[in-house]
C-alpha atoms as a PDB file:
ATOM      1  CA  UNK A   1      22.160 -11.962 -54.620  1.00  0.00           C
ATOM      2  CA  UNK A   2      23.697  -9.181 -52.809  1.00  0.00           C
ATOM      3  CA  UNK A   3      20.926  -6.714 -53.792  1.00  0.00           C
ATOM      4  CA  UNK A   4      18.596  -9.342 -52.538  1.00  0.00           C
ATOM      5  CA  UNK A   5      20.403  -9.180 -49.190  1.00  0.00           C
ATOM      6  CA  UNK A   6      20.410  -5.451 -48.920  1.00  0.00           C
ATOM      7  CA  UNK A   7      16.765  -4.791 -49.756  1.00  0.00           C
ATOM      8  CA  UNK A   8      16.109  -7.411 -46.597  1.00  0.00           C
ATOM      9  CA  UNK A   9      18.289  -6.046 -44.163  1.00  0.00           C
ATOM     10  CA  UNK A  10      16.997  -2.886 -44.860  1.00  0.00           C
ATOM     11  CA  UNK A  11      13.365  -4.224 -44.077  1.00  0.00           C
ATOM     12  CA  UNK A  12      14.288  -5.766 -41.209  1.00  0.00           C
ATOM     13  CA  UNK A  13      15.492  -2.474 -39.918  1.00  0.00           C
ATOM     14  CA  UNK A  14      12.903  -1.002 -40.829  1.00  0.00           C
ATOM     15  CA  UNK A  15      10.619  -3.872 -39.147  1.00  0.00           C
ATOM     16  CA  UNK A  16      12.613  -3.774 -35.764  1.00  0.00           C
ATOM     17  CA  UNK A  17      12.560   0.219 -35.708  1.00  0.00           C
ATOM     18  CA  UNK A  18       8.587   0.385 -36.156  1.00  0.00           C
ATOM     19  CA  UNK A  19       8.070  -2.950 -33.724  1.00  0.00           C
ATOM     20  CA  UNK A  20      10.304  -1.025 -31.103  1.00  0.00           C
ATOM     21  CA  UNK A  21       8.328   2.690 -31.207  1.00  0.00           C
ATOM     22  CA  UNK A  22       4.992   0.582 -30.951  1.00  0.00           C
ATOM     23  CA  UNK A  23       5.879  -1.192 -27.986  1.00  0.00           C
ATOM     24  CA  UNK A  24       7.644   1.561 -26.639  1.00  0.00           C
ATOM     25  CA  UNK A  25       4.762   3.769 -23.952  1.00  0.00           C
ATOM     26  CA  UNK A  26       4.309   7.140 -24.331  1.00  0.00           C
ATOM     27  CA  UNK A  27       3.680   9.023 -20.935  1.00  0.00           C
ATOM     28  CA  UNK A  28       2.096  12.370 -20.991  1.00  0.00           C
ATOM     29  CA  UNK A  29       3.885  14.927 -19.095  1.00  0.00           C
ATOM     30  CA  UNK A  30       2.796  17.795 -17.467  1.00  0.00           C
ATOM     31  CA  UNK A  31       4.140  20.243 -14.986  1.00  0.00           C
ATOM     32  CA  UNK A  32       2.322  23.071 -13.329  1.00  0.00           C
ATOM     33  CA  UNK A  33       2.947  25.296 -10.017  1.00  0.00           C
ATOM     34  CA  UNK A  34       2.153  24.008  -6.186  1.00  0.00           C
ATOM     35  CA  UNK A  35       0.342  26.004  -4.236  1.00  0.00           C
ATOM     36  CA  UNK A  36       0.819  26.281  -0.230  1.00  0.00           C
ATOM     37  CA  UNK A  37      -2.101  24.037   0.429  1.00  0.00           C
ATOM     38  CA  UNK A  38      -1.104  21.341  -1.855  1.00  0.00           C
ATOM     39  CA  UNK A  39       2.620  21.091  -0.222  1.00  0.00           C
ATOM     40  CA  UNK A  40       1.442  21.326   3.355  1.00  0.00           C
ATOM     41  CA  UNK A  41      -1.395  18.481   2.648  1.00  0.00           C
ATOM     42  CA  UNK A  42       1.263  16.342   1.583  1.00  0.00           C
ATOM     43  CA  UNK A  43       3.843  17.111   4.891  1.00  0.00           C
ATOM     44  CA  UNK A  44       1.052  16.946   6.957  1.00  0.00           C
ATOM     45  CA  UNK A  45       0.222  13.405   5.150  1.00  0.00           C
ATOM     46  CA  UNK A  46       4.075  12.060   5.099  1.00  0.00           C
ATOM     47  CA  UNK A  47       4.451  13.415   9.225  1.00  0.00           C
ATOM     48  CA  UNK A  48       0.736  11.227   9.582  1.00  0.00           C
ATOM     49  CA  UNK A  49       2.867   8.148   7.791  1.00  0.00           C
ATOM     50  CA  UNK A  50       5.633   8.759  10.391  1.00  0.00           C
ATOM     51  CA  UNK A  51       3.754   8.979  13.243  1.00  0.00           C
ATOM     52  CA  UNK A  52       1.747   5.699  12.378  1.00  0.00           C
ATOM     53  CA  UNK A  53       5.194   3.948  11.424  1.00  0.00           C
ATOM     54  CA  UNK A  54       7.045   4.898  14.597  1.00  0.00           C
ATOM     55  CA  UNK A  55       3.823   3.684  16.588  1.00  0.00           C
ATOM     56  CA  UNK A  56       3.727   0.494  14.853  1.00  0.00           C
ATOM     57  CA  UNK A  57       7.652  -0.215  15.428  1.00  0.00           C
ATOM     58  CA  UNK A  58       7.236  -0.171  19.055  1.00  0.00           C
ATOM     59  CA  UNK A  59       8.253  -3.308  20.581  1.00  0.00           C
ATOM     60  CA  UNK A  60       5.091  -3.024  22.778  1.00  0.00           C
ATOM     61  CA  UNK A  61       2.722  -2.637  19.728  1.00  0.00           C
ATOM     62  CA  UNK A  62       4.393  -5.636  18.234  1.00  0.00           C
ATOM     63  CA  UNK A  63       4.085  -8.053  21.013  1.00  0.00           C
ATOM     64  CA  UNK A  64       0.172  -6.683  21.364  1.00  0.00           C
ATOM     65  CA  UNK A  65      -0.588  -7.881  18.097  1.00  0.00           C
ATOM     66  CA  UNK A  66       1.106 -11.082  18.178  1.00  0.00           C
ATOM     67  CA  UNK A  67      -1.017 -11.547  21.744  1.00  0.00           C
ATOM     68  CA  UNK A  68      -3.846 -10.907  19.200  1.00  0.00           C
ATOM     69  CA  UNK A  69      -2.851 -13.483  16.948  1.00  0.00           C
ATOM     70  CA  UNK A  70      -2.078 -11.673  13.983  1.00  0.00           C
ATOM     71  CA  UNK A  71       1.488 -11.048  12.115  1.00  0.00           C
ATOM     72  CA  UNK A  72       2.947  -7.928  12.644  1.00  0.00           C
ATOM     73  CA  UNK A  73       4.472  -7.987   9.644  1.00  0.00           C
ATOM     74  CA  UNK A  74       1.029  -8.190   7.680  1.00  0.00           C
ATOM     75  CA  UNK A  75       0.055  -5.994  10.070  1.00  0.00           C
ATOM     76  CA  UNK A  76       2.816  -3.324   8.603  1.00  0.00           C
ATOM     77  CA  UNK A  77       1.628  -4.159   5.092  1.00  0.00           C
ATOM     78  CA  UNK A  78      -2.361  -3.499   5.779  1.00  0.00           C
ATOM     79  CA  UNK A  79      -1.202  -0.076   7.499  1.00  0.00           C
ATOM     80  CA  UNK A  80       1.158   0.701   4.673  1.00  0.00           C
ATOM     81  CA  UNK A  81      -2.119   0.260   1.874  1.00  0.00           C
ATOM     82  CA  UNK A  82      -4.263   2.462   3.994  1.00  0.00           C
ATOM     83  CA  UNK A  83      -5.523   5.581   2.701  1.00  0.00           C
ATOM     84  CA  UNK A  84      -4.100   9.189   3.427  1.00  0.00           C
ATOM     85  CA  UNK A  85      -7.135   9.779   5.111  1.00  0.00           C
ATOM     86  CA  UNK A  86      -7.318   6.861   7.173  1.00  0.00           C
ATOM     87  CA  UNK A  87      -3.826   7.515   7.761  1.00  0.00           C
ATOM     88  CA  UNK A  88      -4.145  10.983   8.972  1.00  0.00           C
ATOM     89  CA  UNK A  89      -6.968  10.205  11.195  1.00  0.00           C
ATOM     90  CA  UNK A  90      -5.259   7.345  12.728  1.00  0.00           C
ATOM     91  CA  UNK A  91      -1.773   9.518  13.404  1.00  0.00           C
ATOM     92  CA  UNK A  92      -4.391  12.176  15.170  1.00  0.00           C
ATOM     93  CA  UNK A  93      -6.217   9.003  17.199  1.00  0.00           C
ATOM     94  CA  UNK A  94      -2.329   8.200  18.566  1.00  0.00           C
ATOM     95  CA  UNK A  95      -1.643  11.979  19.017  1.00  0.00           C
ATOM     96  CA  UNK A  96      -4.673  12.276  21.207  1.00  0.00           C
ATOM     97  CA  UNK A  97      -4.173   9.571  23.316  1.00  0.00           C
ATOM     98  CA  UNK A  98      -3.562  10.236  26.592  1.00  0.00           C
ATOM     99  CA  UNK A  99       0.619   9.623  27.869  1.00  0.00           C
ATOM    100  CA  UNK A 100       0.737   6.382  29.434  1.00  0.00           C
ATOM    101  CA  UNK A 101      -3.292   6.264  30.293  1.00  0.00           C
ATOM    102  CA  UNK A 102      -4.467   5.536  26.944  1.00  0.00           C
ATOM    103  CA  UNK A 103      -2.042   3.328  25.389  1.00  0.00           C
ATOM    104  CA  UNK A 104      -3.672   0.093  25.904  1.00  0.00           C
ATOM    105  CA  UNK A 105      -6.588   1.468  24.517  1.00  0.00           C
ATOM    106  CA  UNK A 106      -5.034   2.706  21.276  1.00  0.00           C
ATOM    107  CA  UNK A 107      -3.200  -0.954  21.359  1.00  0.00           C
ATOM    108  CA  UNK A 108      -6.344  -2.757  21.477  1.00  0.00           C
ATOM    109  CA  UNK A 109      -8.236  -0.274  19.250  1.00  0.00           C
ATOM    110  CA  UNK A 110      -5.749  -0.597  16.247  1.00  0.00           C
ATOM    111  CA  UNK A 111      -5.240  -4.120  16.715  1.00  0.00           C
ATOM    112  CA  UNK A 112      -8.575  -4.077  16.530  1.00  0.00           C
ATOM    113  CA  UNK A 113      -9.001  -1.996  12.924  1.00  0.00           C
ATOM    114  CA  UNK A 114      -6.529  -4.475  11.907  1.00  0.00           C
ATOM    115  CA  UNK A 115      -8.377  -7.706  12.964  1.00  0.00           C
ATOM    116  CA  UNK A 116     -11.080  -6.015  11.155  1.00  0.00           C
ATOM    117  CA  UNK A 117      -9.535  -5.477   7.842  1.00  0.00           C
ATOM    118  CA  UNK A 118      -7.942  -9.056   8.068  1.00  0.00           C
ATOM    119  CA  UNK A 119     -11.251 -10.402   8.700  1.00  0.00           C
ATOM    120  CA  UNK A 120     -13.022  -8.418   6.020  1.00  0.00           C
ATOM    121  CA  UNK A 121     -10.487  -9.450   3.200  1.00  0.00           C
ATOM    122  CA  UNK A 122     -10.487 -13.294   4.788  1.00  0.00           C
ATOM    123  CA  UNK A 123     -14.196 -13.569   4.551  1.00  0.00           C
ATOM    124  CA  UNK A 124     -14.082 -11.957   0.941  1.00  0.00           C
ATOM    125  CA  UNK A 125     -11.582 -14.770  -0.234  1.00  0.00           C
ATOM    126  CA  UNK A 126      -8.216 -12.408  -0.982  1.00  0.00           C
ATOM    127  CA  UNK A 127      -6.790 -13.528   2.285  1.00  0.00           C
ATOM    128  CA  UNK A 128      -6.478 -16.628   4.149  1.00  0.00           C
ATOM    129  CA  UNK A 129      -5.764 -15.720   7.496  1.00  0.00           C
ATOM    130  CA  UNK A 130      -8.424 -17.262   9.890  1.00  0.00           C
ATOM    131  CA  UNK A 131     -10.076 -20.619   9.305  1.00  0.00           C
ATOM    132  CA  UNK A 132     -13.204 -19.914  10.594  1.00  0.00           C
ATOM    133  CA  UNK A 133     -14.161 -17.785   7.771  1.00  0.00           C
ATOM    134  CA  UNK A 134     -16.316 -19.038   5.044  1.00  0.00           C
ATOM    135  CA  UNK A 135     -14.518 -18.069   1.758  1.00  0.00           C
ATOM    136  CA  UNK A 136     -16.323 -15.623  -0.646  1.00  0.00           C
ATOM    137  CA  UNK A 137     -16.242 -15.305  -4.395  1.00  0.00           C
ATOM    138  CA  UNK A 138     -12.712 -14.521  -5.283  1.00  0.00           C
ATOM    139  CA  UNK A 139     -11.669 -18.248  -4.094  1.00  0.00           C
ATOM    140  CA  UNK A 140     -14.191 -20.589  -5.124  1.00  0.00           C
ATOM    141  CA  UNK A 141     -12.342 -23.623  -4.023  1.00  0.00           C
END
């Protein structure tokens, strides 16, 4: 009886070590050197980030987009997902604008990017935003 008891706690063991190191992920690891270009891409990408974030926490951007009908807080989110190139090229659009000429302009063009892209994903079916909108595939109901 008690050998009986050893041999199947020792399986068990056994059974819970192997169960645990196959559902345990291995991640590969490597390191390597940064060059110059690499490091300054990615300030130049994390100032873009800032630049767009500060513009979008204005209280003047805010109360544009609610004008516009859409959430500024979705409106945070869709600018958050964009790429590092659309990023960049939307810090350099609010760079360039003009001081105080221009800012309606940049108002109404990024509100109007983010209609777009709220539009786009409503008409595709991820979002449900505007009624208007016929609903595509991804929400055949």
């Amino acid at each position: 009886m008690f050998f009986r008891q050893h041999v199947l706690k020792r399986i068990s063991i056994c059974t819970i070590t192997a169960f645990t190191f196959a559902v345990t992920p291995v991640i590969p690891v490597s390191a390597g050197l940064i060059d110059n270009e690499q490091m300054a891409q990615q300030q130049s990408v994390a100032d873009a980030r800032l630049t767009v974030q500060g513009f979008m926490d204005r209280d003047d951007v805010r109360q544009q987009f609610e004008n516009l009908g859409v959430d500024p807080g979705e409106a945070e989110q869709r600018v958050a997902a964009l790429s590092d190139a659309e990023i960049q090229q939307l810090a350099q659009k609010i760079d360039s604008a003009p001081a105080g000429e221009g800012a309606i302009g940049a108002l109404i063009g990024a509100g109007l990017i983010i209609f777009l892209v709220l539009l786009i994903t409503d008409m595709l079916g991820f979002t449900h935003v505007f009624g208007f909108t016929n609903k595509g595939s991804a929400n055949p109901s």
